[in-house]
C-alpha atoms as a PDB file:
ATOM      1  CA  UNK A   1     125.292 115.236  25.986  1.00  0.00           C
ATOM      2  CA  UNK A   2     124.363 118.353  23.813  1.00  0.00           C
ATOM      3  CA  UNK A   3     121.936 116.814  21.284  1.00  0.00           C
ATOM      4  CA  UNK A   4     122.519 118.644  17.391  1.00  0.00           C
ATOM      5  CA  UNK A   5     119.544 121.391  17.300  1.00  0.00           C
ATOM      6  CA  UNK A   6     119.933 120.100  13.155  1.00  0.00           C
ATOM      7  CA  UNK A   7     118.697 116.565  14.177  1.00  0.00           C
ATOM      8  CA  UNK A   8     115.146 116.387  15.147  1.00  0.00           C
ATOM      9  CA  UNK A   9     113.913 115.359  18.478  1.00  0.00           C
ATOM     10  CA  UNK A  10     112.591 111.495  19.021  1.00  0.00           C
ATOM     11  CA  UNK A  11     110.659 110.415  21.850  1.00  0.00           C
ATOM     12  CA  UNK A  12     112.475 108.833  24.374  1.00  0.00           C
ATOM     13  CA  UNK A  13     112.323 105.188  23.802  1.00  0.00           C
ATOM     14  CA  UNK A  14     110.413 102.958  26.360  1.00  0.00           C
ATOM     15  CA  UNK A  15     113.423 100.954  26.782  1.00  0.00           C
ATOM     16  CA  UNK A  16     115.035 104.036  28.452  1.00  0.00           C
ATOM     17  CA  UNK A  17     112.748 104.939  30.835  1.00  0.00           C
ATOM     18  CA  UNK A  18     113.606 102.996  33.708  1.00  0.00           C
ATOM     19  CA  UNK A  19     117.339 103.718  33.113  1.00  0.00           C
ATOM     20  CA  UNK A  20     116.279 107.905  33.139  1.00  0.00           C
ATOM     21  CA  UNK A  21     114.240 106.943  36.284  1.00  0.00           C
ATOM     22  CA  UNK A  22     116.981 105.506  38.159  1.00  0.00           C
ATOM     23  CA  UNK A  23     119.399 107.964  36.949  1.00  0.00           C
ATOM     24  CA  UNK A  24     116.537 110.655  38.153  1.00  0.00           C
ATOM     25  CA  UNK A  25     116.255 108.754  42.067  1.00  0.00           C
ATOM     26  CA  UNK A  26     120.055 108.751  42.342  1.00  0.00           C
ATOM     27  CA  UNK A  27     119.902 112.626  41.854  1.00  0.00           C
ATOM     28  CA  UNK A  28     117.639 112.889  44.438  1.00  0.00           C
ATOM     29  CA  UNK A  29     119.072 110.814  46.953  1.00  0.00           C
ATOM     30  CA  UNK A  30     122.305 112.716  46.568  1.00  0.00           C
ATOM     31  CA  UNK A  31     124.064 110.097  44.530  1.00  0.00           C
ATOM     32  CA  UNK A  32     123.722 106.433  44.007  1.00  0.00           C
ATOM     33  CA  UNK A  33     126.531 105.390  46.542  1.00  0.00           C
ATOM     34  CA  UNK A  34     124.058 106.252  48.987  1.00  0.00           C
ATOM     35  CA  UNK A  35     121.704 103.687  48.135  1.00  0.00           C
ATOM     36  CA  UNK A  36     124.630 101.274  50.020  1.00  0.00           C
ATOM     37  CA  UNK A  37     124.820 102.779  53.349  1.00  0.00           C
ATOM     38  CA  UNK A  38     121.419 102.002  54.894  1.00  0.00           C
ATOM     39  CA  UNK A  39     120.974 101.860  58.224  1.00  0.00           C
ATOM     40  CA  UNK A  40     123.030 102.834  61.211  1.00  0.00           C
ATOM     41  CA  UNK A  41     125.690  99.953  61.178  1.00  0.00           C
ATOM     42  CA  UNK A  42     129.028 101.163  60.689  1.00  0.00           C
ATOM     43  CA  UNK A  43     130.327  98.707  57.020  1.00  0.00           C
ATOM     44  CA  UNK A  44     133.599  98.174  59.050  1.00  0.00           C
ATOM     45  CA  UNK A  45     131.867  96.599  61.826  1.00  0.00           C
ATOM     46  CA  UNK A  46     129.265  94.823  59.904  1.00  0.00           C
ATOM     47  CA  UNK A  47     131.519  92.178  58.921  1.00  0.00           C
ATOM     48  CA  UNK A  48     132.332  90.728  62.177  1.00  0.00           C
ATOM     49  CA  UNK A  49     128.347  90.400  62.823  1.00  0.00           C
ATOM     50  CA  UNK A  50     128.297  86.448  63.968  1.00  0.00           C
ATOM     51  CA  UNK A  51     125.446  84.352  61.698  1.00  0.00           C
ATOM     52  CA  UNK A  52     123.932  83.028  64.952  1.00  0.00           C
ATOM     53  CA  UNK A  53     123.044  86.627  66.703  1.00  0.00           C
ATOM     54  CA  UNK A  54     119.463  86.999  66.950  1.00  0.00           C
ATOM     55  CA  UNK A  55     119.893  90.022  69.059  1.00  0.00           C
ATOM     56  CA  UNK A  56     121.789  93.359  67.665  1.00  0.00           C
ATOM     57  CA  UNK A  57     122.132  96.347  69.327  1.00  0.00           C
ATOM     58  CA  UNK A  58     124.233  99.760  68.353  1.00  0.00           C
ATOM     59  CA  UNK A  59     124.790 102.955  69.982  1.00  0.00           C
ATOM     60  CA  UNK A  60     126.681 105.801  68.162  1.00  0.00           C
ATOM     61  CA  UNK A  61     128.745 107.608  70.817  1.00  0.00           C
ATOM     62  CA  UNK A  62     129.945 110.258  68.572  1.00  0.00           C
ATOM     63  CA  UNK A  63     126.078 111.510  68.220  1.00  0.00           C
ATOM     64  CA  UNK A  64     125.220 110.901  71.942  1.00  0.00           C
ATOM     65  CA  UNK A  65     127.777 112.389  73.366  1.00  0.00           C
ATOM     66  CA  UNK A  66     126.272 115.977  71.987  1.00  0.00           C
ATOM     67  CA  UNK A  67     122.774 115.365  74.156  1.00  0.00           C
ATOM     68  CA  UNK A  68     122.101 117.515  76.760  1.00  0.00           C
ATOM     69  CA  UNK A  69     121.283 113.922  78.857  1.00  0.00           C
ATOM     70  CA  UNK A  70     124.998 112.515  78.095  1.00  0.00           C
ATOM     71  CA  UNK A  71     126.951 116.135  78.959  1.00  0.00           C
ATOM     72  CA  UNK A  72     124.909 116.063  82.210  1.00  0.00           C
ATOM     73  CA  UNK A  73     125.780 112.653  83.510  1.00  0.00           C
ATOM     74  CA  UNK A  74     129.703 113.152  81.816  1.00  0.00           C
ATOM     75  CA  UNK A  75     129.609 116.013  84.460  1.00  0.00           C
ATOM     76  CA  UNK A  76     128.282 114.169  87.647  1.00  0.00           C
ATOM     77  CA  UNK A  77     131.534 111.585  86.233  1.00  0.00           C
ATOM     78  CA  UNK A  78     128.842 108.540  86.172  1.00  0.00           C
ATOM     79  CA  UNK A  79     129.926 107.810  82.369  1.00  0.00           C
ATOM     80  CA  UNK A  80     133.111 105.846  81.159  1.00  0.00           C
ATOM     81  CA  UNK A  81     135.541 108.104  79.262  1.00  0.00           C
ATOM     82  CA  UNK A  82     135.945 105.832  76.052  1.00  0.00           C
ATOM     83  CA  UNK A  83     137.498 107.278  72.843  1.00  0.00           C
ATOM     84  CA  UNK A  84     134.804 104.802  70.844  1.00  0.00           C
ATOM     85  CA  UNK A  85     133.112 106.056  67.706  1.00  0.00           C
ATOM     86  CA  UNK A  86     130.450 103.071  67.408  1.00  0.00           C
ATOM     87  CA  UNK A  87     129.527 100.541  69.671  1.00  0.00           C
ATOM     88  CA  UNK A  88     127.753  96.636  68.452  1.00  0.00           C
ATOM     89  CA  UNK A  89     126.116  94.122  70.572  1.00  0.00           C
ATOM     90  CA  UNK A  90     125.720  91.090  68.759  1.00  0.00           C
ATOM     91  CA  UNK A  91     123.454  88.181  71.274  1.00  0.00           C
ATOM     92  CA  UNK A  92     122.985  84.494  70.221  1.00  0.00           C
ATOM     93  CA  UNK A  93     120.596  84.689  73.360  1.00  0.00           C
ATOM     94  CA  UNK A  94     123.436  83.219  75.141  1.00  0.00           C
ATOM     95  CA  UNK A  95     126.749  85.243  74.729  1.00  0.00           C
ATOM     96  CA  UNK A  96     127.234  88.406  74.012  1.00  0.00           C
ATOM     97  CA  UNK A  97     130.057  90.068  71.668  1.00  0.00           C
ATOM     98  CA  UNK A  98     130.786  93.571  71.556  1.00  0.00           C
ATOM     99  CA  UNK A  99     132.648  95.011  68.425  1.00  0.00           C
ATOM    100  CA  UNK A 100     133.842  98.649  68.802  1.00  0.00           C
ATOM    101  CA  UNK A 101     135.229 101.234  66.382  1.00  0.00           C
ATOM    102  CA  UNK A 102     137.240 104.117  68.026  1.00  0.00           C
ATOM    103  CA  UNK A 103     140.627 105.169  68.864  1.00  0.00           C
ATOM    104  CA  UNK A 104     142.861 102.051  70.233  1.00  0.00           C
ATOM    105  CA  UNK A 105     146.796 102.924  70.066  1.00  0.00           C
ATOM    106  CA  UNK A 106     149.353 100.320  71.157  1.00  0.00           C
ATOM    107  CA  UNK A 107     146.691  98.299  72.526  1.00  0.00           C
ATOM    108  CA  UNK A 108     147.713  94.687  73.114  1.00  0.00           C
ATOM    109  CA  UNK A 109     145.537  91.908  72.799  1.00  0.00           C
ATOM    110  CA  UNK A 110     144.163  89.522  75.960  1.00  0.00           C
ATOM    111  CA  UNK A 111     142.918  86.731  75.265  1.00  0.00           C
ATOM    112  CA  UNK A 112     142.215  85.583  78.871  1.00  0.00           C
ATOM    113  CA  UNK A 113     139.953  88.876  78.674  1.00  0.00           C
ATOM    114  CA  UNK A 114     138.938  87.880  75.463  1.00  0.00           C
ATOM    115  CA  UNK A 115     139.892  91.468  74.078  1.00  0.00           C
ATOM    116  CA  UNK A 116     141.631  91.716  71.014  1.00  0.00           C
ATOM    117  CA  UNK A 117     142.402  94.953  69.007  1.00  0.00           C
ATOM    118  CA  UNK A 118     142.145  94.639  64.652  1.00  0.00           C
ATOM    119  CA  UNK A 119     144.495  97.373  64.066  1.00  0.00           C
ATOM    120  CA  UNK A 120     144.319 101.127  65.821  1.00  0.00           C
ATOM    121  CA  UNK A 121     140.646 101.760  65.017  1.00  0.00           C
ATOM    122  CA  UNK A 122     138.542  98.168  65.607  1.00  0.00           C
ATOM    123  CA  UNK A 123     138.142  96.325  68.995  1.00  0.00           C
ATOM    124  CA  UNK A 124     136.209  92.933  69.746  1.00  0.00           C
ATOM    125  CA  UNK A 125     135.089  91.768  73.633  1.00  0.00           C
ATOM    126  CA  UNK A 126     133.844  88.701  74.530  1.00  0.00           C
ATOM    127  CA  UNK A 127     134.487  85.183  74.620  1.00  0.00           C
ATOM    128  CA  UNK A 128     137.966  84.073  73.336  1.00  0.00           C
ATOM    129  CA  UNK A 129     136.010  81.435  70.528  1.00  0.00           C
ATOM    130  CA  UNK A 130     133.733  84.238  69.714  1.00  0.00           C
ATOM    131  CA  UNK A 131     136.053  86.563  69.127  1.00  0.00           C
ATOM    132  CA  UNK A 132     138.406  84.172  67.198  1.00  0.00           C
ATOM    133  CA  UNK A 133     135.309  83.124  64.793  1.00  0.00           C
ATOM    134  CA  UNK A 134     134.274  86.799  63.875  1.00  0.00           C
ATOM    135  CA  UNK A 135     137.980  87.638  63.048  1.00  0.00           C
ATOM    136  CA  UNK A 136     137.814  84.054  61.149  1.00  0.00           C
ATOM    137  CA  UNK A 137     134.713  85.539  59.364  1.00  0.00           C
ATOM    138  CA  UNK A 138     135.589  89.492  59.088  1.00  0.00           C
ATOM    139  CA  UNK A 139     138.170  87.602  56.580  1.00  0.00           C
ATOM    140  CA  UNK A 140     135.370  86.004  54.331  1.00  0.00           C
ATOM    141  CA  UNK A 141     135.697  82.590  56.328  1.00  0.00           C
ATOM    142  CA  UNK A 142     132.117  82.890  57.638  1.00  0.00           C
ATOM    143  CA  UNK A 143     128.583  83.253  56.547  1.00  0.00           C
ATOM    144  CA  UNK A 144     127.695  86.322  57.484  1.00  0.00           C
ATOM    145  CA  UNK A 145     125.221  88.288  59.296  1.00  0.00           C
ATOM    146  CA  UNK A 146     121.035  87.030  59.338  1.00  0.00           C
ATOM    147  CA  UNK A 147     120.029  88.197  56.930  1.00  0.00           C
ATOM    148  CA  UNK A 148     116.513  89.112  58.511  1.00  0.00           C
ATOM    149  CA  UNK A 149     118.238  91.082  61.240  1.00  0.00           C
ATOM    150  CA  UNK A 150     120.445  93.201  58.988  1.00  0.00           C
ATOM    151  CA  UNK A 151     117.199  94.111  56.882  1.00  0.00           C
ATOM    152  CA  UNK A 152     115.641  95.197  60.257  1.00  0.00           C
ATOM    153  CA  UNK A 153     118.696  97.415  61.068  1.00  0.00           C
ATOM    154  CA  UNK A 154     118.591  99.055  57.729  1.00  0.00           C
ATOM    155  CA  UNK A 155     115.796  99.633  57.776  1.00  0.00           C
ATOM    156  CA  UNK A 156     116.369 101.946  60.730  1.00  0.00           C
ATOM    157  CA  UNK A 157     117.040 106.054  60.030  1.00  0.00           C
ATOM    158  CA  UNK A 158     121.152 106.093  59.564  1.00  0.00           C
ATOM    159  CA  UNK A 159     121.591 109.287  61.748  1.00  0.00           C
ATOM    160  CA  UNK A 160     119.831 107.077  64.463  1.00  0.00           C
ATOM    161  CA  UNK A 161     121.972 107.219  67.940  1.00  0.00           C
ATOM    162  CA  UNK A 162     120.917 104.162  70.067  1.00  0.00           C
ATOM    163  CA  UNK A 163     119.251 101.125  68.491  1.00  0.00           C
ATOM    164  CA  UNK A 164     118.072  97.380  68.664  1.00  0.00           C
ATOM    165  CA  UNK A 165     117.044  94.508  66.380  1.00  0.00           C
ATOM    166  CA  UNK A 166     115.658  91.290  66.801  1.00  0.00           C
ATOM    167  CA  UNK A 167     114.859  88.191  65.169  1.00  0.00           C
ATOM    168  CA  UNK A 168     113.931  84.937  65.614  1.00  0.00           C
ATOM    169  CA  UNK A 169     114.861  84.517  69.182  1.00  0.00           C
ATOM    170  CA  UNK A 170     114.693  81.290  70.910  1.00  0.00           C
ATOM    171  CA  UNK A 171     114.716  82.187  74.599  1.00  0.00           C
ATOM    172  CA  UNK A 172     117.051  82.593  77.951  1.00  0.00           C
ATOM    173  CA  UNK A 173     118.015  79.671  79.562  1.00  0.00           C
ATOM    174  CA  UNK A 174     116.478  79.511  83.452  1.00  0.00           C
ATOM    175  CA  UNK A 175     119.813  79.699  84.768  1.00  0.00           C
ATOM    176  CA  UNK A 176     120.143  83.073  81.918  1.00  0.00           C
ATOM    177  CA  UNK A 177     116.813  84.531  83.410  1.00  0.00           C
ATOM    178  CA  UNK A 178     117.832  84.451  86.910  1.00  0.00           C
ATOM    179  CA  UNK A 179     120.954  86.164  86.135  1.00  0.00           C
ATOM    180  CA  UNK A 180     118.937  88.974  84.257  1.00  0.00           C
ATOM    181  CA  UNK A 181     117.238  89.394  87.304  1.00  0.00           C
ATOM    182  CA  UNK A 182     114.155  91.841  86.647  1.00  0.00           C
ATOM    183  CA  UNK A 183     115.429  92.328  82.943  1.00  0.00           C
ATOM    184  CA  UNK A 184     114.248  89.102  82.280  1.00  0.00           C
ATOM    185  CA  UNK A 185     110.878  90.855  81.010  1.00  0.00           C
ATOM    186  CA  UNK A 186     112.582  91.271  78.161  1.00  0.00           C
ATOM    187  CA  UNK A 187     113.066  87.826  77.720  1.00  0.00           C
ATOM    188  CA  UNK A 188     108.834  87.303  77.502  1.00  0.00           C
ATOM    189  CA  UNK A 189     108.420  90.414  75.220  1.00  0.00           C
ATOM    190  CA  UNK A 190     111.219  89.247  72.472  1.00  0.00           C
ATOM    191  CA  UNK A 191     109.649  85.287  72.593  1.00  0.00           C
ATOM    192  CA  UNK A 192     106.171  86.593  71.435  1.00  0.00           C
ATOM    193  CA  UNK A 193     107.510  88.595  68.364  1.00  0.00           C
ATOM    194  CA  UNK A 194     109.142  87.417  65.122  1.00  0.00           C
ATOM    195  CA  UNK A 195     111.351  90.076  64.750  1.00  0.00           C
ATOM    196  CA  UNK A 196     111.482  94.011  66.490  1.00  0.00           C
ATOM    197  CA  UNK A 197     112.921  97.191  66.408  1.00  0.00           C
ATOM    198  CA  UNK A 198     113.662 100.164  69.027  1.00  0.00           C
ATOM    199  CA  UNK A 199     115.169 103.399  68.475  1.00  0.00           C
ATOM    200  CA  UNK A 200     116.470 106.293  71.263  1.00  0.00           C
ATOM    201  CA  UNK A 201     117.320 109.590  70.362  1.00  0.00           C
ATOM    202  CA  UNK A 202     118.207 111.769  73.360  1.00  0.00           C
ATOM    203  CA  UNK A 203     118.752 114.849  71.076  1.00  0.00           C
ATOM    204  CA  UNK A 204     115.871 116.847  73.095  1.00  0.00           C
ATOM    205  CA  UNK A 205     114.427 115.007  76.227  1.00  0.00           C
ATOM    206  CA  UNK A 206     114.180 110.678  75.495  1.00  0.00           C
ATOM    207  CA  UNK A 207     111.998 110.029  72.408  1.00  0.00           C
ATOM    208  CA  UNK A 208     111.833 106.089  71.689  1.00  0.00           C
ATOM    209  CA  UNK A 209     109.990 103.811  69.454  1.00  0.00           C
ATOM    210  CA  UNK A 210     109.629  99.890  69.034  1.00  0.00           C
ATOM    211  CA  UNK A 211     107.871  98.307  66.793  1.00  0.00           C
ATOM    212  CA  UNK A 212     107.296  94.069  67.289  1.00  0.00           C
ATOM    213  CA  UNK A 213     105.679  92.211  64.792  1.00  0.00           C
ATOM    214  CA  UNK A 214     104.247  89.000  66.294  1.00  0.00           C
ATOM    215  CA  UNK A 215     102.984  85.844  64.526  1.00  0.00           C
ATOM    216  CA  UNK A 216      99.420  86.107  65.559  1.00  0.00           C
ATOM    217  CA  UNK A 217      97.155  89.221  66.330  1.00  0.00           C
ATOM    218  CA  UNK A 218      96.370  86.776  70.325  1.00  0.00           C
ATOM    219  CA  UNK A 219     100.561  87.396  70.741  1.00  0.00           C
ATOM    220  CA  UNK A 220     100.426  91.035  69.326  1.00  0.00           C
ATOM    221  CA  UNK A 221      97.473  91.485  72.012  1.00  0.00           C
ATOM    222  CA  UNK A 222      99.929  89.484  74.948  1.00  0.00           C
ATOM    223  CA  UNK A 223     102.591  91.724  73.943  1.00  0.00           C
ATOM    224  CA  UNK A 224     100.701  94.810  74.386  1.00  0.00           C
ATOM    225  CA  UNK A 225      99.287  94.056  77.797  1.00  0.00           C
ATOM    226  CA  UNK A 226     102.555  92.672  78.959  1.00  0.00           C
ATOM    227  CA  UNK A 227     104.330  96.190  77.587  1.00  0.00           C
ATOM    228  CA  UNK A 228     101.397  98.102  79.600  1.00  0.00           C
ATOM    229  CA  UNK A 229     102.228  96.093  82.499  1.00  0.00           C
ATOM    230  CA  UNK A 230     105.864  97.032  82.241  1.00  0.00           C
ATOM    231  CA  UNK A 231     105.278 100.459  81.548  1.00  0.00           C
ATOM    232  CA  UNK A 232     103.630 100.743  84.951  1.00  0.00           C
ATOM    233  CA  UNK A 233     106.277  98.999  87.348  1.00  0.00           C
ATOM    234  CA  UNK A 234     108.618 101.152  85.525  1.00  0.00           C
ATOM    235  CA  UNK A 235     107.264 104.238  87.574  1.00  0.00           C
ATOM    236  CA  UNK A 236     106.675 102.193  90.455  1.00  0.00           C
ATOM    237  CA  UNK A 237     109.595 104.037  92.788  1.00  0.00           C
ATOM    238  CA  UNK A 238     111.005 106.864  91.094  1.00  0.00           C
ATOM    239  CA  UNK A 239     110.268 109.980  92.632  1.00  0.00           C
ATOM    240  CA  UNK A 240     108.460 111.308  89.450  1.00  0.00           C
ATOM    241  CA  UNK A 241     105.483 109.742  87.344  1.00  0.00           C
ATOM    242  CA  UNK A 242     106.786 108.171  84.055  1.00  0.00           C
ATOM    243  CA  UNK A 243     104.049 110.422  81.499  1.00  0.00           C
ATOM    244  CA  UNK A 244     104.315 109.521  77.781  1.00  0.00           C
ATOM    245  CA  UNK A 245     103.919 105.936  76.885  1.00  0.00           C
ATOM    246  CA  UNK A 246     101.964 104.802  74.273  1.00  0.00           C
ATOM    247  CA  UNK A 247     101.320 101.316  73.559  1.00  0.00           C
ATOM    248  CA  UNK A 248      99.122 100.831  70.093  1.00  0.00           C
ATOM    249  CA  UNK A 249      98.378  97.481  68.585  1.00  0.00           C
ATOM    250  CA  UNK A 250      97.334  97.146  64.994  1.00  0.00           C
ATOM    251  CA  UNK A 251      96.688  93.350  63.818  1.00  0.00           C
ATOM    252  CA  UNK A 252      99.717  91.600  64.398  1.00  0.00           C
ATOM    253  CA  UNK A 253     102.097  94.862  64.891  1.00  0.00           C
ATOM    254  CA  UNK A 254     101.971  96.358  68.020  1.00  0.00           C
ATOM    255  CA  UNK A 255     104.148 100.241  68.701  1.00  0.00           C
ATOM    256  CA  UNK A 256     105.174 101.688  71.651  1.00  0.00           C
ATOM    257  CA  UNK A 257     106.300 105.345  71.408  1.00  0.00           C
ATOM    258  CA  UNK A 258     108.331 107.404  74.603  1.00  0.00           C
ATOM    259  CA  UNK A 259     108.458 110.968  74.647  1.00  0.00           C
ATOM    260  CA  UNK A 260     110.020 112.599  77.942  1.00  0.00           C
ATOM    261  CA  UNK A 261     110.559 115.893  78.387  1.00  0.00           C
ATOM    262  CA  UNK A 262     114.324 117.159  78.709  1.00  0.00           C
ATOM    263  CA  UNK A 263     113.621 118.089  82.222  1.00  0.00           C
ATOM    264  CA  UNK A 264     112.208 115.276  83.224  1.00  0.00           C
ATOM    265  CA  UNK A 265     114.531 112.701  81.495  1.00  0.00           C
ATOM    266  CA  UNK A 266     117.338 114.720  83.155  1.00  0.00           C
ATOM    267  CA  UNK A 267     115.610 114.255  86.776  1.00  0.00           C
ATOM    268  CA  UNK A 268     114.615 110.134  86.070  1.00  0.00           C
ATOM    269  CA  UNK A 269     118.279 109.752  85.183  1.00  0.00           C
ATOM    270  CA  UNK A 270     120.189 111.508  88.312  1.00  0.00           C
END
């Protein structure tokens, strides 16, 4: 509003100040809806999120599937043509439920396959109870996502293309770790952190971070040894050495950080 050049200015009073400094922030961030939509979750899928999952992982197919890595391996036809947007993996460290956003018309639900299609655009896979309960709780019947594992995935940059979030997991069964096979690593990392984070982004080579936060600075130290360790057998192998891995541990935090060339991921990958 205009203010009357007749009417003399008065300082702004203190109880306005935090009201101008909001109004100010949402300026800057390009409008205050924008302080809903953190992280890289897509809202429609969020609500299907089961309240047990310790595990969450996401991979945006519309932004991968403009790398250099994903048009090379679409063209040696060892990728699934898919017409899905955004991809969830939601883990109770026993079951896994994938909920998918894409293009689905005149699909028919199986429940023997425990695939079943929310109108033209939404698709959940897994078991037939699982399913059943996050359709039970996409309709407000449920309790929602953890709450500690959706702050860790909004946390996370929203243009990110491939993610993962943990918290607070309990473990693999032995009959679960023999069925991993050697991905049962993982299994040892995720029980000596309270929660974690990784990010991929294949825009130019494979850059990838994670970040674990353990419960004492002896785990954070476990952690990093056992991530050095696994960094190694990793290039055990493969015809070319696995360069750029850094493993860094601060108190009870400790980072890993990937950076391979675009030549080189290309060559690891074929």
């Amino acid at each position: 509003m205009i203010e009357n050049p007749r009417r003399p200015e008065r300082p702004p009073q203190a109880g306005g100040l935090p009201h101008l400094a909001a109004a100010l922030l949402c300026l800057i961030l390009g409008g205050c809806g924008s302080l809903t939509r953190r992280g890289p979750i897509d809202p429609a899928l969020s609500s299907f999120i089961p309240p047990d999952t310790v595990a969450l992982a996401g991979v945006n197919l519309d932004r991968v599937r403009g790398t250099p890595i994903y048009r090379d391996l679409a063209l040696q036809r060892r990728l699934p043509r898919w017409d899905i947007h955004q991809l969830l993996l939601a883990s109770n460290g026993k079951h896994v439920l994938a909920i998918a956003r894409g293009a689905f018309p005149e699909q028919k639900a199986s429940e023997t396959e425990g695939i079943t299609f929310i109108g033209r655009d939404i698709a959940l896979f897994g078991e037939p109870a699982a399913v059943r309960a996050a359709i039970d709780q996409s309709k407000g019947d449920g309790r929602g996502a953890p709450r500690d594992l959706m702050a860790r995935a909004q946390a996370l940059p929203a243009d990110t293309q491939i993610w993962a979030v943990v918290a607070d997991w309990r473990g693999a069964t032995p009959d679960q770790l023999r069925a991993m096979g050697n991905w049962g690593n993982l299994d040892r990392v995720f029980r000596l952190v309270e929660g974690a984070s990784l990010t991929v982004d294949l825009r130019t080579g494979v850059h990838a971070a994670f970040v674990g936060d353990c419960r004492t600075e002896a785990d954070a130290k476990n952690l990093a040894d056992s991530l050095r360790g696994l960094a190694a057998l990793a290039s055990i192998g493969t015809p070319h050495s696995v360069p750029g891995i850094q493993v860094k541990q601060e108190g009870r935090v400790v980072q890993v950080n990937m950076d391979l060339a675009e030549d080189l991921a290309e060559k690891l990958v074929r």
